[in-house]
N, C-alpha and C. Protein backbone atom coordinates (compact mmCIF):
# COMPACT_ATOMS: atom_id res chain seq x y z
N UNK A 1 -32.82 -5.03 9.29
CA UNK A 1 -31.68 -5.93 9.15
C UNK A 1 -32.12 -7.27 8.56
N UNK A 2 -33.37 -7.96 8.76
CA UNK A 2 -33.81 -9.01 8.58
C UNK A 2 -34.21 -8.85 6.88
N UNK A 3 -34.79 -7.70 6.24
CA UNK A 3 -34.90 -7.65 5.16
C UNK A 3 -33.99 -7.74 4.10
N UNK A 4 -32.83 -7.32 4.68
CA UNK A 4 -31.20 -7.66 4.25
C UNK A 4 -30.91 -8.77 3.90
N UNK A 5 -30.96 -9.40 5.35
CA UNK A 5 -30.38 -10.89 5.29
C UNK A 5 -31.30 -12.13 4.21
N UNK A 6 -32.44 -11.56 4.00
CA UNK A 6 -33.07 -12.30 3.43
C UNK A 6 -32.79 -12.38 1.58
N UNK A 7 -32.32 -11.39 1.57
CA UNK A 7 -31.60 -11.48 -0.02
C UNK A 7 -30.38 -12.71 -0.16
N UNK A 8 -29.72 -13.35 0.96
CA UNK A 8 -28.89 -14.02 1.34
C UNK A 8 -29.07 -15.54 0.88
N UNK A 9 -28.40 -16.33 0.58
CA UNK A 9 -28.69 -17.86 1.01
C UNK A 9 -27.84 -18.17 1.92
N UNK A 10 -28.13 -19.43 2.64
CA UNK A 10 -27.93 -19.82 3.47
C UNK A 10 -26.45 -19.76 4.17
N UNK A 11 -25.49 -19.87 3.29
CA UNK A 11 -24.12 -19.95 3.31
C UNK A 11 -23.31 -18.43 3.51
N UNK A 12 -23.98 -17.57 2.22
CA UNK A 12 -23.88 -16.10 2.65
C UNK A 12 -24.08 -15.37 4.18
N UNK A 13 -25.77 -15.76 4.07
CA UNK A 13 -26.00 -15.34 5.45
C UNK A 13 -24.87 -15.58 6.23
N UNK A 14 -24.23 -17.04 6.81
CA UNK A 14 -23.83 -16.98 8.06
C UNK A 14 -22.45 -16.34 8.15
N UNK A 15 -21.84 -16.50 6.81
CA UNK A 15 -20.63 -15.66 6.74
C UNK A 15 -20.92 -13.96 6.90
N UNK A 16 -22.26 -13.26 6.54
CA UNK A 16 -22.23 -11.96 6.72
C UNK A 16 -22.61 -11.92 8.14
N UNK A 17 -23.52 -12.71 9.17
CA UNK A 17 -23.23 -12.43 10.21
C UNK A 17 -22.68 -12.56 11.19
N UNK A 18 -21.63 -13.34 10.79
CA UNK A 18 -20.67 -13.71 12.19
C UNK A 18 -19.31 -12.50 12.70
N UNK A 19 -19.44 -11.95 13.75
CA UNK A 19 -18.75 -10.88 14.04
C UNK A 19 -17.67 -11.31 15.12
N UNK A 20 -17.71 -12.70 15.70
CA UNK A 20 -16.82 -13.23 17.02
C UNK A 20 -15.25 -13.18 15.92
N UNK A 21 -14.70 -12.28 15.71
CA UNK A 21 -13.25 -12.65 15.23
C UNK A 21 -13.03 -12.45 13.98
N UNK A 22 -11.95 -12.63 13.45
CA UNK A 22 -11.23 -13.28 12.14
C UNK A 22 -11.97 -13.98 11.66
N UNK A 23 -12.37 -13.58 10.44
CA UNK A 23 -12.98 -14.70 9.46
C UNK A 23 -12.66 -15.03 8.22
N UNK A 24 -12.62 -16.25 7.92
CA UNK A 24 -11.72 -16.77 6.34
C UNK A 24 -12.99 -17.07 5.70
N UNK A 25 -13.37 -16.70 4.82
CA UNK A 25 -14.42 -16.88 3.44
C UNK A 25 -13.58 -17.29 2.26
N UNK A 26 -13.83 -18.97 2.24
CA UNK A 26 -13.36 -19.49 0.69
C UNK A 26 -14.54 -19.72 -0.30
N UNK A 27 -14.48 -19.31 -1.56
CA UNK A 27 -15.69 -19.54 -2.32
C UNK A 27 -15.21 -19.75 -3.48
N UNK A 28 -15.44 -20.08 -4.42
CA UNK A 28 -15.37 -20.69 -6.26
C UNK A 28 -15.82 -19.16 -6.83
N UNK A 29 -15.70 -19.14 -8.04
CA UNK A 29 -15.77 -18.11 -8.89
C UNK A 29 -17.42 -18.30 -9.01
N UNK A 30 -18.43 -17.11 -9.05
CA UNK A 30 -19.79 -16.43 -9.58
C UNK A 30 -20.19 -17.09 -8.09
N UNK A 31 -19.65 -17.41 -6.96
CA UNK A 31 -20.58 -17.77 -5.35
C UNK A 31 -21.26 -16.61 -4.88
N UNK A 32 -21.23 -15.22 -4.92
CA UNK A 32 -21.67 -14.21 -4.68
C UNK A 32 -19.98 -13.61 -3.15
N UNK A 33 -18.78 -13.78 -4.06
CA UNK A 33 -18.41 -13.01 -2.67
C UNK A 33 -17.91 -11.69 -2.74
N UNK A 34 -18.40 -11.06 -3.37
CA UNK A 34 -18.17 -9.97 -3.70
C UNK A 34 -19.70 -9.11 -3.05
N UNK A 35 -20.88 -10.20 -3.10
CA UNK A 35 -22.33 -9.77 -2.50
C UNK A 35 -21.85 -9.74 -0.98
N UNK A 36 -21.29 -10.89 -0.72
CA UNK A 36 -20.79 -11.35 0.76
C UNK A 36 -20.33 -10.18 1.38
N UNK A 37 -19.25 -9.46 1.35
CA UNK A 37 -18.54 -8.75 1.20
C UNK A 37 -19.37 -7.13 1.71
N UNK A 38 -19.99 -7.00 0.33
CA UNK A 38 -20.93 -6.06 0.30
C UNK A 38 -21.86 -6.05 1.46
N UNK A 39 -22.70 -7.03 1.38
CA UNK A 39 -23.47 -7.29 2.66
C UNK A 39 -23.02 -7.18 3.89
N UNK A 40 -22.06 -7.87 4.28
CA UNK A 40 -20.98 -7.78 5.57
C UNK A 40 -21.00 -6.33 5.88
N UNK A 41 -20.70 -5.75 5.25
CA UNK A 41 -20.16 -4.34 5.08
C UNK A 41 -21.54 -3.49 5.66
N UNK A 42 -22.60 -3.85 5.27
CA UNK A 42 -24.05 -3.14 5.11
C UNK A 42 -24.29 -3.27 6.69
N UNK A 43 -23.97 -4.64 7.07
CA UNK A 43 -24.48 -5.31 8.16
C UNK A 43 -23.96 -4.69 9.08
N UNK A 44 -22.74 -4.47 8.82
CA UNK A 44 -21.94 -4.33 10.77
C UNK A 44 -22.12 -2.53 10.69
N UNK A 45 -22.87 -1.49 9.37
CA UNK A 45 -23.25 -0.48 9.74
C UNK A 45 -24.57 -0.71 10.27
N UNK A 46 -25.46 -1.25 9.94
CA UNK A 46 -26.57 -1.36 10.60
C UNK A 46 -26.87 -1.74 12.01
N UNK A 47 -25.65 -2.25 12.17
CA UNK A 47 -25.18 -2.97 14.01
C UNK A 47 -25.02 -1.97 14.73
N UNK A 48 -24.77 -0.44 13.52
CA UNK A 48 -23.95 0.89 14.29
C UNK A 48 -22.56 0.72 14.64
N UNK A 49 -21.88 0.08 13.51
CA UNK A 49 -20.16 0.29 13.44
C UNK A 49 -20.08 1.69 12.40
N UNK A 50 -19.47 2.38 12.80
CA UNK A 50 -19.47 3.97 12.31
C UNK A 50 -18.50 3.35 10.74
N UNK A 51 -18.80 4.29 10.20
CA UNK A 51 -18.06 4.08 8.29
C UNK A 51 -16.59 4.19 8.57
N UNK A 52 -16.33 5.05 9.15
CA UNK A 52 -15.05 5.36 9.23
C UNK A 52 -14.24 4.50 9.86
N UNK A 53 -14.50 3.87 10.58
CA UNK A 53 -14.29 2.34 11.34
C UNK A 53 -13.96 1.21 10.88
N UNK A 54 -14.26 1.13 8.90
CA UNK A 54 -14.46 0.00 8.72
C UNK A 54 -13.31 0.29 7.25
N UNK A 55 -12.44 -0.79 7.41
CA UNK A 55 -11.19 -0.51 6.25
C UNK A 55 -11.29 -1.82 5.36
N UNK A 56 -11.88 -1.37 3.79
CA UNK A 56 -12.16 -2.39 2.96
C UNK A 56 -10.87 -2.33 1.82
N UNK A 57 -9.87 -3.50 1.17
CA UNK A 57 -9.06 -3.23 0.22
C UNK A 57 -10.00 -4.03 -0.83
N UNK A 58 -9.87 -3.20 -2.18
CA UNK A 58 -9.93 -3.78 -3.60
C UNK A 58 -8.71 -4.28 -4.10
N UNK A 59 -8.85 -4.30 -5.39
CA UNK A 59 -7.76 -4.46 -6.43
C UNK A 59 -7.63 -3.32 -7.45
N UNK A 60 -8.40 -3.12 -7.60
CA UNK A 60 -9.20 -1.81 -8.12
C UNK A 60 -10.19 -0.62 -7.79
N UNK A 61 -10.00 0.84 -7.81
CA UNK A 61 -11.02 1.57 -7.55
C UNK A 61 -11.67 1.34 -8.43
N UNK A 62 -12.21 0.67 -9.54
CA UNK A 62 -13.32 0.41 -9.98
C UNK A 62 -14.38 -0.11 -8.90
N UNK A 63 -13.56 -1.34 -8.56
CA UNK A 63 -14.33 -2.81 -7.72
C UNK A 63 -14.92 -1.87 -6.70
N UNK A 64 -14.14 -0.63 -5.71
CA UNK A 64 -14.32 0.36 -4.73
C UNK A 64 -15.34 1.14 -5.06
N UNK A 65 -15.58 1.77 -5.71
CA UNK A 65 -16.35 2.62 -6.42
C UNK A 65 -17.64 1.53 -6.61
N UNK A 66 -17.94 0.14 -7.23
CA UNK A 66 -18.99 -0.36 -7.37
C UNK A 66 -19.57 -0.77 -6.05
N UNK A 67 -18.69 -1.13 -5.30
CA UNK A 67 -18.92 -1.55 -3.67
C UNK A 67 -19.90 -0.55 -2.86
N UNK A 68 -19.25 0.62 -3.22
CA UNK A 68 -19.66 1.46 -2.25
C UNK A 68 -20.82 2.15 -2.98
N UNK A 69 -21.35 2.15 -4.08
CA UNK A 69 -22.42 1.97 -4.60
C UNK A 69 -23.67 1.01 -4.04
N UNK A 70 -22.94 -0.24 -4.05
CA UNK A 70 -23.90 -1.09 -3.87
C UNK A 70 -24.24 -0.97 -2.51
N UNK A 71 -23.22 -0.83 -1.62
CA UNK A 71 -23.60 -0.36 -0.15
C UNK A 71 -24.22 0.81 -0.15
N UNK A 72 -24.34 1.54 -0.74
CA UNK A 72 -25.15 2.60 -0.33
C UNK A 72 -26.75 2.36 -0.89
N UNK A 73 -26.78 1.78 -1.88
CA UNK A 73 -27.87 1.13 -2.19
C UNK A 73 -29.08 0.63 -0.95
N UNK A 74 -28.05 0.04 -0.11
CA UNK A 74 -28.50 -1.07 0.67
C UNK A 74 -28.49 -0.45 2.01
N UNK A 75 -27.68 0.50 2.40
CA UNK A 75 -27.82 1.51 3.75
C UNK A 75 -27.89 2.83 3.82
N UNK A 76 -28.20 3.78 2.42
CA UNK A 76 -27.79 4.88 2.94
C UNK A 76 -26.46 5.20 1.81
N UNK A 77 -26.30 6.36 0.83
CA UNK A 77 -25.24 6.91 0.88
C UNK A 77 -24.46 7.78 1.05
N UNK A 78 -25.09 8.35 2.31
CA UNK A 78 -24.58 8.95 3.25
C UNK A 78 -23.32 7.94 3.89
N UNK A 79 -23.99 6.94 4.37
CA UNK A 79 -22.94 5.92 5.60
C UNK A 79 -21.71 5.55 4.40
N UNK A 80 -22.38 5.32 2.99
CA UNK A 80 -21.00 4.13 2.07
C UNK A 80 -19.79 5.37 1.64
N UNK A 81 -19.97 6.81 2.00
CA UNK A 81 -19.29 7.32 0.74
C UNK A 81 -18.05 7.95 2.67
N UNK A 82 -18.65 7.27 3.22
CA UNK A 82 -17.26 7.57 4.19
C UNK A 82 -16.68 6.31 5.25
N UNK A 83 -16.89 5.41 3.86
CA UNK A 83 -16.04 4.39 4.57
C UNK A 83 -14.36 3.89 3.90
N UNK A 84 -13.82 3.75 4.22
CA UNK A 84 -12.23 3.69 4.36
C UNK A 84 -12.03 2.40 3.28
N UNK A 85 -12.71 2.93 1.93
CA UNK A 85 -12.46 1.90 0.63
C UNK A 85 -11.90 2.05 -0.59
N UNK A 86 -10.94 1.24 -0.82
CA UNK A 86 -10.00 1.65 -1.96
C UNK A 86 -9.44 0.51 -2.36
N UNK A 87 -7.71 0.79 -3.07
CA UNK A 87 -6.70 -0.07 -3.47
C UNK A 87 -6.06 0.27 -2.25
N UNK A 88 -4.97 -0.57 -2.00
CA UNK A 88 -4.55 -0.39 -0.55
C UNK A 88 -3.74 0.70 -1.28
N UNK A 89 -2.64 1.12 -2.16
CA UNK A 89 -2.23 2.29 -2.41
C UNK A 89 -2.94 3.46 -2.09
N UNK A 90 -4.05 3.73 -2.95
CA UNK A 90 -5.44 4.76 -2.53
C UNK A 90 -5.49 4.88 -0.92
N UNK A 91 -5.66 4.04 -0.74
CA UNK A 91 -6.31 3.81 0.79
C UNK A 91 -4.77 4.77 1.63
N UNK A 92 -3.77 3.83 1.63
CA UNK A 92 -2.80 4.34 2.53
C UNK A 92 -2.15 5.65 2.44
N UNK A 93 -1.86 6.00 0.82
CA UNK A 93 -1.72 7.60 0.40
C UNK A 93 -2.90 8.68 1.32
N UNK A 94 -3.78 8.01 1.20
CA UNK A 94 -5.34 9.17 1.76
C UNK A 94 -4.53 9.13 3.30
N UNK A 95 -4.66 8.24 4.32
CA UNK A 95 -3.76 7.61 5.40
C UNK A 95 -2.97 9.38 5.68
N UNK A 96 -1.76 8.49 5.17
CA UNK A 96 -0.34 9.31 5.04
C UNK A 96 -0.51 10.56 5.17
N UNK A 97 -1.34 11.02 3.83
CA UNK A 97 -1.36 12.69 3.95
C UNK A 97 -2.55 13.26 5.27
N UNK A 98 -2.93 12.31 5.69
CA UNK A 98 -3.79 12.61 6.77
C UNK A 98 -3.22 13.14 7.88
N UNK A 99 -2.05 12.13 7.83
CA UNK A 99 -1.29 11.90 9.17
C UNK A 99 -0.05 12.44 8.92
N UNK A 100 0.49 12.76 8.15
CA UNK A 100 1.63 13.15 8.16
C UNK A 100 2.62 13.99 8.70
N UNK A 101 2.03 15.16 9.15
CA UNK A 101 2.22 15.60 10.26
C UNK A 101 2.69 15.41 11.45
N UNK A 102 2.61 13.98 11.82
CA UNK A 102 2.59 13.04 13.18
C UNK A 102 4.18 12.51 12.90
N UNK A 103 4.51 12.76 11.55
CA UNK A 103 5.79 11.90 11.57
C UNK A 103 7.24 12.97 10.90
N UNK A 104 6.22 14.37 10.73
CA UNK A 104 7.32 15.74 10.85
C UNK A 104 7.22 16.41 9.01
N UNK A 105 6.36 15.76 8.71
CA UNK A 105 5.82 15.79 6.70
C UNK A 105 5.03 16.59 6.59
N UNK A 106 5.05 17.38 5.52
CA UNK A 106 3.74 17.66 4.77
C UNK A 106 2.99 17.38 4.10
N UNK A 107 1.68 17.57 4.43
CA UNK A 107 1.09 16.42 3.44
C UNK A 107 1.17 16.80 2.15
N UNK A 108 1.88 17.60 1.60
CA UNK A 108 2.01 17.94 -0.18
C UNK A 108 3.34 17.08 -0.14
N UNK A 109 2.78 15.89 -0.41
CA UNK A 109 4.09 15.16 -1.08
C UNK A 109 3.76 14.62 -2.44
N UNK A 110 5.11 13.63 -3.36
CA UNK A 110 4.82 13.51 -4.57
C UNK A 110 5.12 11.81 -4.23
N UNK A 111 4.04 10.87 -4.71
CA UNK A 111 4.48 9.54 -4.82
C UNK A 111 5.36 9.57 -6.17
N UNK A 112 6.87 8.53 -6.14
CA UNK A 112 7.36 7.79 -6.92
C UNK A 112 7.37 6.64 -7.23
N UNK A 113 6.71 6.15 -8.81
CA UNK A 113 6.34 5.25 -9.15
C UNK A 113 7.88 4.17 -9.20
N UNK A 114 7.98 3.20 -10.02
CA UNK A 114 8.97 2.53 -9.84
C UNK A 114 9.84 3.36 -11.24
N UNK A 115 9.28 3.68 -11.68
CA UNK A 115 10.03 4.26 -13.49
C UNK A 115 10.39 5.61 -12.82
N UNK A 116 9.87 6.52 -11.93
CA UNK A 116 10.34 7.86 -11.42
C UNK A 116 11.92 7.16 -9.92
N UNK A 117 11.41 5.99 -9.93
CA UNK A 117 12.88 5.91 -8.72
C UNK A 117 13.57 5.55 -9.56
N UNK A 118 13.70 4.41 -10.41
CA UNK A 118 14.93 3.65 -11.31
C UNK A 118 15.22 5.16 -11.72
N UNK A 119 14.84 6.22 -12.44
CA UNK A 119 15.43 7.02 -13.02
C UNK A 119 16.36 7.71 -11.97
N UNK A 120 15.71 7.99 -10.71
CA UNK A 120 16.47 8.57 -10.02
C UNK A 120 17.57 7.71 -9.56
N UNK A 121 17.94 7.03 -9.48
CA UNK A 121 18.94 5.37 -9.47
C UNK A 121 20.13 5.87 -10.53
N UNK A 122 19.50 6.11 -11.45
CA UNK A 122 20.13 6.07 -12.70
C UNK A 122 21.07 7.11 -12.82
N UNK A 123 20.48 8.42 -12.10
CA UNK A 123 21.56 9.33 -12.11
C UNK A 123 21.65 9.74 -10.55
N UNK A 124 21.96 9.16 -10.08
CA UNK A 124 22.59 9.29 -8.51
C UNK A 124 23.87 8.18 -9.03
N UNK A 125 23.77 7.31 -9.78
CA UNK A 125 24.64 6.10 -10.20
C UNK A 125 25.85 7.09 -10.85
N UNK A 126 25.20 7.59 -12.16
CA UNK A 126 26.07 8.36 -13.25
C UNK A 126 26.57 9.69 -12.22
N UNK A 127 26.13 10.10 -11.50
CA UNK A 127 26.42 11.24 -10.59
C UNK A 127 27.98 10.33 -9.52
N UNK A 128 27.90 9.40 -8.87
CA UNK A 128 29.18 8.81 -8.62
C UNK A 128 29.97 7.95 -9.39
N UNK A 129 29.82 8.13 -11.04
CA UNK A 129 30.84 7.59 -11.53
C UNK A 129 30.42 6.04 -11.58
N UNK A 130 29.62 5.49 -11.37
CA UNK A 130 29.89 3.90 -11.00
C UNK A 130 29.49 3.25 -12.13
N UNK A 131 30.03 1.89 -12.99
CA UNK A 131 29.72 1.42 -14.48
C UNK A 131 28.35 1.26 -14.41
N UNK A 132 27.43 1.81 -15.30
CA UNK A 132 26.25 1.40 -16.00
C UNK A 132 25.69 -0.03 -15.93
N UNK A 133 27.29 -0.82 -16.72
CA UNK A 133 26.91 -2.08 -16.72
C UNK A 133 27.02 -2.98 -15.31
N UNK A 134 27.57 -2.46 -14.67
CA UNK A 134 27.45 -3.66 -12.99
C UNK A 134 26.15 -2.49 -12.38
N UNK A 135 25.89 -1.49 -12.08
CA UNK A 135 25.18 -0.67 -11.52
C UNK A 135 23.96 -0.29 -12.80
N UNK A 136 23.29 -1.57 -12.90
CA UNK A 136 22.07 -1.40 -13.46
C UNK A 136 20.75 -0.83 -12.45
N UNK A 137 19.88 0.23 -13.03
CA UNK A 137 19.24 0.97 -12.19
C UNK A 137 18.04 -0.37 -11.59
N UNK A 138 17.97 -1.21 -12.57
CA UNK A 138 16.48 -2.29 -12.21
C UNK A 138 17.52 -2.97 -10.89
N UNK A 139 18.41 -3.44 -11.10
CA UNK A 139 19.27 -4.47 -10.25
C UNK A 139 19.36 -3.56 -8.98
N UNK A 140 19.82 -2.19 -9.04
CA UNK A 140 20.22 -1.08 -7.59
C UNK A 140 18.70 -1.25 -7.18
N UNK A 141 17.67 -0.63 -8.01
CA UNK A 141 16.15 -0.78 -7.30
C UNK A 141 15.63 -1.94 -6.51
N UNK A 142 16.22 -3.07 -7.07
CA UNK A 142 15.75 -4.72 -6.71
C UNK A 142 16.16 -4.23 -5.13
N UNK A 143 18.11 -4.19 -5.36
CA UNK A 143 18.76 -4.21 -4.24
C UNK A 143 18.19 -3.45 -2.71
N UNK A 144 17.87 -2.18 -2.99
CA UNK A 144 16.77 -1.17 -2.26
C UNK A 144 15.74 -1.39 -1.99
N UNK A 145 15.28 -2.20 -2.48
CA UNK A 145 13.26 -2.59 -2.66
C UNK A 145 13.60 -3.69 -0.96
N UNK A 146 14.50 -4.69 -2.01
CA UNK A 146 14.61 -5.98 -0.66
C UNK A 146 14.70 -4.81 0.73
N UNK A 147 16.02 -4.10 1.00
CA UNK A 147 16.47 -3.98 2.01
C UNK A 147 15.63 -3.05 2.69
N UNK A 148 14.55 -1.99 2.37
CA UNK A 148 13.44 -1.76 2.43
C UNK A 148 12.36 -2.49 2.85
N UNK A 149 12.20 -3.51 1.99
CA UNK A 149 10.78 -4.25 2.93
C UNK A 149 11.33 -5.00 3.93
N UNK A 150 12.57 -5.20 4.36
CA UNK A 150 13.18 -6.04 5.37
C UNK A 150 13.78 -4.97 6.63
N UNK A 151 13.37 -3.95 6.44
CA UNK A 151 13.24 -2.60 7.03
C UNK A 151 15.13 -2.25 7.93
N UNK A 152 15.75 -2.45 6.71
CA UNK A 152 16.66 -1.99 6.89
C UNK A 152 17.27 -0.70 6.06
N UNK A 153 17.76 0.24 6.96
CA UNK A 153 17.96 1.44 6.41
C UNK A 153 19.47 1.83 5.82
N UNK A 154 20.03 2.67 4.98
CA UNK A 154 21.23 2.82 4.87
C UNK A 154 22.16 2.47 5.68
N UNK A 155 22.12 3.42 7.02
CA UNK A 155 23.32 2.76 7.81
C UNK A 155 23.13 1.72 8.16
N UNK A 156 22.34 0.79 8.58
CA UNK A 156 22.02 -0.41 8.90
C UNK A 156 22.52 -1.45 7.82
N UNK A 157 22.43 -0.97 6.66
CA UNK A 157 22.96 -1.89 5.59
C UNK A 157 24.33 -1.84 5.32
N UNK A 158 24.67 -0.38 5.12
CA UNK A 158 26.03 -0.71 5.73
C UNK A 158 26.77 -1.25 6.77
N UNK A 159 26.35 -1.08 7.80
CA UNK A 159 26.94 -1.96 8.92
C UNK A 159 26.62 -3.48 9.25
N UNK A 160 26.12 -3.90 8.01
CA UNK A 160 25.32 -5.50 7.64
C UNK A 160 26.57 -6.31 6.82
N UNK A 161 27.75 -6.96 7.66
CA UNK A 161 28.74 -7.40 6.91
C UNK A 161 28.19 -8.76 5.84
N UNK A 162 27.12 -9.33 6.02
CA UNK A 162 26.39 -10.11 4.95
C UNK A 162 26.51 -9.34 3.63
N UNK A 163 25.88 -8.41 3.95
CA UNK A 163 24.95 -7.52 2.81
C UNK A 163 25.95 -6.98 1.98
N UNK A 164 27.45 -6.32 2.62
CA UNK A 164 28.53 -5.79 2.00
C UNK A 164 29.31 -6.32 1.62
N UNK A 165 29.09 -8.12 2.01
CA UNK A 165 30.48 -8.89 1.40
C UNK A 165 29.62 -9.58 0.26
N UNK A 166 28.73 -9.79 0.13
CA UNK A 166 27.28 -10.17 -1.07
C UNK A 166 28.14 -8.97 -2.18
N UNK A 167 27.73 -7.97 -1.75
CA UNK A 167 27.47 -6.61 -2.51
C UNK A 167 29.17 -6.74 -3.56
N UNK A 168 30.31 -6.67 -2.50
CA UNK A 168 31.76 -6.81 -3.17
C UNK A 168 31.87 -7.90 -3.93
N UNK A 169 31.35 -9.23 -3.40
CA UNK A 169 31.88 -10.48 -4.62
C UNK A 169 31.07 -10.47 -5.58
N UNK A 170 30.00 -9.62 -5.62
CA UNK A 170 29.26 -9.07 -6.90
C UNK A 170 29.92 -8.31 -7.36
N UNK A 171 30.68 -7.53 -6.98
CA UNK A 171 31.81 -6.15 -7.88
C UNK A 171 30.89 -4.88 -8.01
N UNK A 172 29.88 -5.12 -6.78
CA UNK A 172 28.54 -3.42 -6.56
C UNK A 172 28.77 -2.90 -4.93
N UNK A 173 30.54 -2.76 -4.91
CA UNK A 173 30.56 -2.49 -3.12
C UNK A 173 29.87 -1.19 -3.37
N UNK A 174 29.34 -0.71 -3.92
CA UNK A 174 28.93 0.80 -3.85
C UNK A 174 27.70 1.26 -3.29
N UNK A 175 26.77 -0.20 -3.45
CA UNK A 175 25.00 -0.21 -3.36
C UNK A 175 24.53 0.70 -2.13
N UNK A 176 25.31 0.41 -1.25
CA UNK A 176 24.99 1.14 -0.19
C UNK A 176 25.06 2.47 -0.19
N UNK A 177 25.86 3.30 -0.63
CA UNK A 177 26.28 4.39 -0.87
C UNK A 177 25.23 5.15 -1.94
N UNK A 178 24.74 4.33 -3.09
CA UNK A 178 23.72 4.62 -3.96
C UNK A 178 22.64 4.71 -2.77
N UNK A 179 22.49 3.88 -2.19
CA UNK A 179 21.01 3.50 -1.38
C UNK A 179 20.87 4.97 -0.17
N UNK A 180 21.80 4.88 0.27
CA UNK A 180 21.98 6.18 1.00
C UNK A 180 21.83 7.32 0.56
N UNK A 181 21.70 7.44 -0.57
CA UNK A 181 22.35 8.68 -1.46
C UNK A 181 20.75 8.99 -1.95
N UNK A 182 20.02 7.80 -2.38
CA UNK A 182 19.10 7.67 -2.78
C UNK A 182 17.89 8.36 -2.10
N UNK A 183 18.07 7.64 -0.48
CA UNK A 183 16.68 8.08 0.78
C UNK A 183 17.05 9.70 0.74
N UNK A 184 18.46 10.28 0.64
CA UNK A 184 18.46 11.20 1.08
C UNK A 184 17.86 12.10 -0.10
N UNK A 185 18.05 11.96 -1.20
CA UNK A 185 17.76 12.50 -2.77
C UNK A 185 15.98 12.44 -2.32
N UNK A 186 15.35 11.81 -2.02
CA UNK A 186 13.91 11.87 -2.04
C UNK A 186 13.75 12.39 -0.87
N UNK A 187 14.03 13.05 0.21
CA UNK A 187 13.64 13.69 1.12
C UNK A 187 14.22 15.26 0.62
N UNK A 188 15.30 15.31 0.18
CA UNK A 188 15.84 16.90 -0.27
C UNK A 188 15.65 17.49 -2.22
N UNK A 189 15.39 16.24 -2.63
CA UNK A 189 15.10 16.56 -4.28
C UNK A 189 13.75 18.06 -4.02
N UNK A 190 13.21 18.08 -3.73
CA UNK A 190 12.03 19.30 -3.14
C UNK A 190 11.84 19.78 -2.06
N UNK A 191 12.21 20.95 -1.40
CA UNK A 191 12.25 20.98 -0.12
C UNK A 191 11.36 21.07 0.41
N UNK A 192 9.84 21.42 -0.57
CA UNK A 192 8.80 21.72 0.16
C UNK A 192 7.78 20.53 -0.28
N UNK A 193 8.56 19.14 -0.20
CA UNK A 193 7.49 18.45 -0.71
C UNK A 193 8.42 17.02 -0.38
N UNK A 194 7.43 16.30 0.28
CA UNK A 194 8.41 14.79 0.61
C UNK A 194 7.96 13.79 -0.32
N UNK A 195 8.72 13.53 -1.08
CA UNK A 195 8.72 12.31 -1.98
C UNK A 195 8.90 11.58 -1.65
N UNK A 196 7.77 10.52 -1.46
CA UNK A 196 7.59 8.86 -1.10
C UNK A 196 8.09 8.00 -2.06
N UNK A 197 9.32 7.43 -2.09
CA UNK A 197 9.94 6.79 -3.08
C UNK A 197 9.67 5.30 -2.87
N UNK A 198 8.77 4.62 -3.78
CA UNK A 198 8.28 3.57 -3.48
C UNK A 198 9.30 2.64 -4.40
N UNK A 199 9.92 1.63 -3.61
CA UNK A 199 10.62 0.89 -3.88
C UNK A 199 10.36 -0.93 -3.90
């Protein structure tokens, strides 16, 4: 462990070994925190924190892929190639189909990108008749995305007199009905396959 730390300067070091909690690492561009990082990572396996234990996000599976290189470099790549590192997409898809099961799924599902839901928007829209021009598929997606990360569900949005009197003095009383129409279209569009409609 000491041969480790000694690749370190001073500042690195104490950020790779402090384990009491939450820790915030601010650094300037070329400081080494991407070494930081790496090291950290090396360290708390060498402490005997199991790989699987330890959940790293990139920005990129590139950055993931070089990480876990360099960690294996440095411990073993045996320990780096089963640790829980990715894009958080990567990461949580692997997750999901793991678990899916637990929540009544199979794990053969199909992610939908944002261009595979707007389309499906688009004709769930033209499928009830509703104008093109007030029922734009980007504007219905916006509408769905919000009420989604604010973890409200169809009926919930319908029964949200905010959300439905918004929706009418816009001249889109329909959104809800799209939105509904929508969750249900990605759970039955394949019967043998649950489409994660990412919104």
């Amino acid at each position: 462990m000491e041969k480790l730390l000694e690749k370190l300067n001073e500042s690195q070091r104490e950020a790779v070994v402090y384990t009491d909690g939450p820790q915030l690492v601010i650094a300037g561009a070329g400081s080494g925190k991407t070494r930081v990082l790496t090291f950290k990572i090396a360290h708390l396996l060498q402490m005997g924190l199991k790989p699987w234990n330890i959940l790293a996000l990139t920005f990129t599976n590139k950055a993931a892929k070089e990480m876990k290189t360099r960690i294996g470099d440095l411990v073993g790549h045996e320990h780096s190639k089963r640790l829980f590192m990715g894009t958080f997409h990567s990461i949580f898809s692997r997750i999901l189909r793991a678990e899916a099961h637990h929540i009544g799924f199979s794990s053969n599902f199909t992610i939908y990108d944002e261009t595979d839901s707007r389309s499906l928007i688009k004709t769930i829209c033209k499928e009830m008749k509703l104008d093109d021009k007030l029922y734009k598929p980007a504007m219905v997606h916006s509408r769905i995305s919000m009420a989604k990360n604010h973890f409200i569900l169809p009926d919930a949005y319908a029964a949200n007199s905010e959300l439905m009197l918004r929706d009418s003095r816009e001249r889109l009383p329909a959104i809800h009905k799209v939105y509904a129409a929508y969750m249900q279209r990605c759970r039955l569009l394949m019967p043998w396959i649950l489409m994660i409609c990412w919104c």
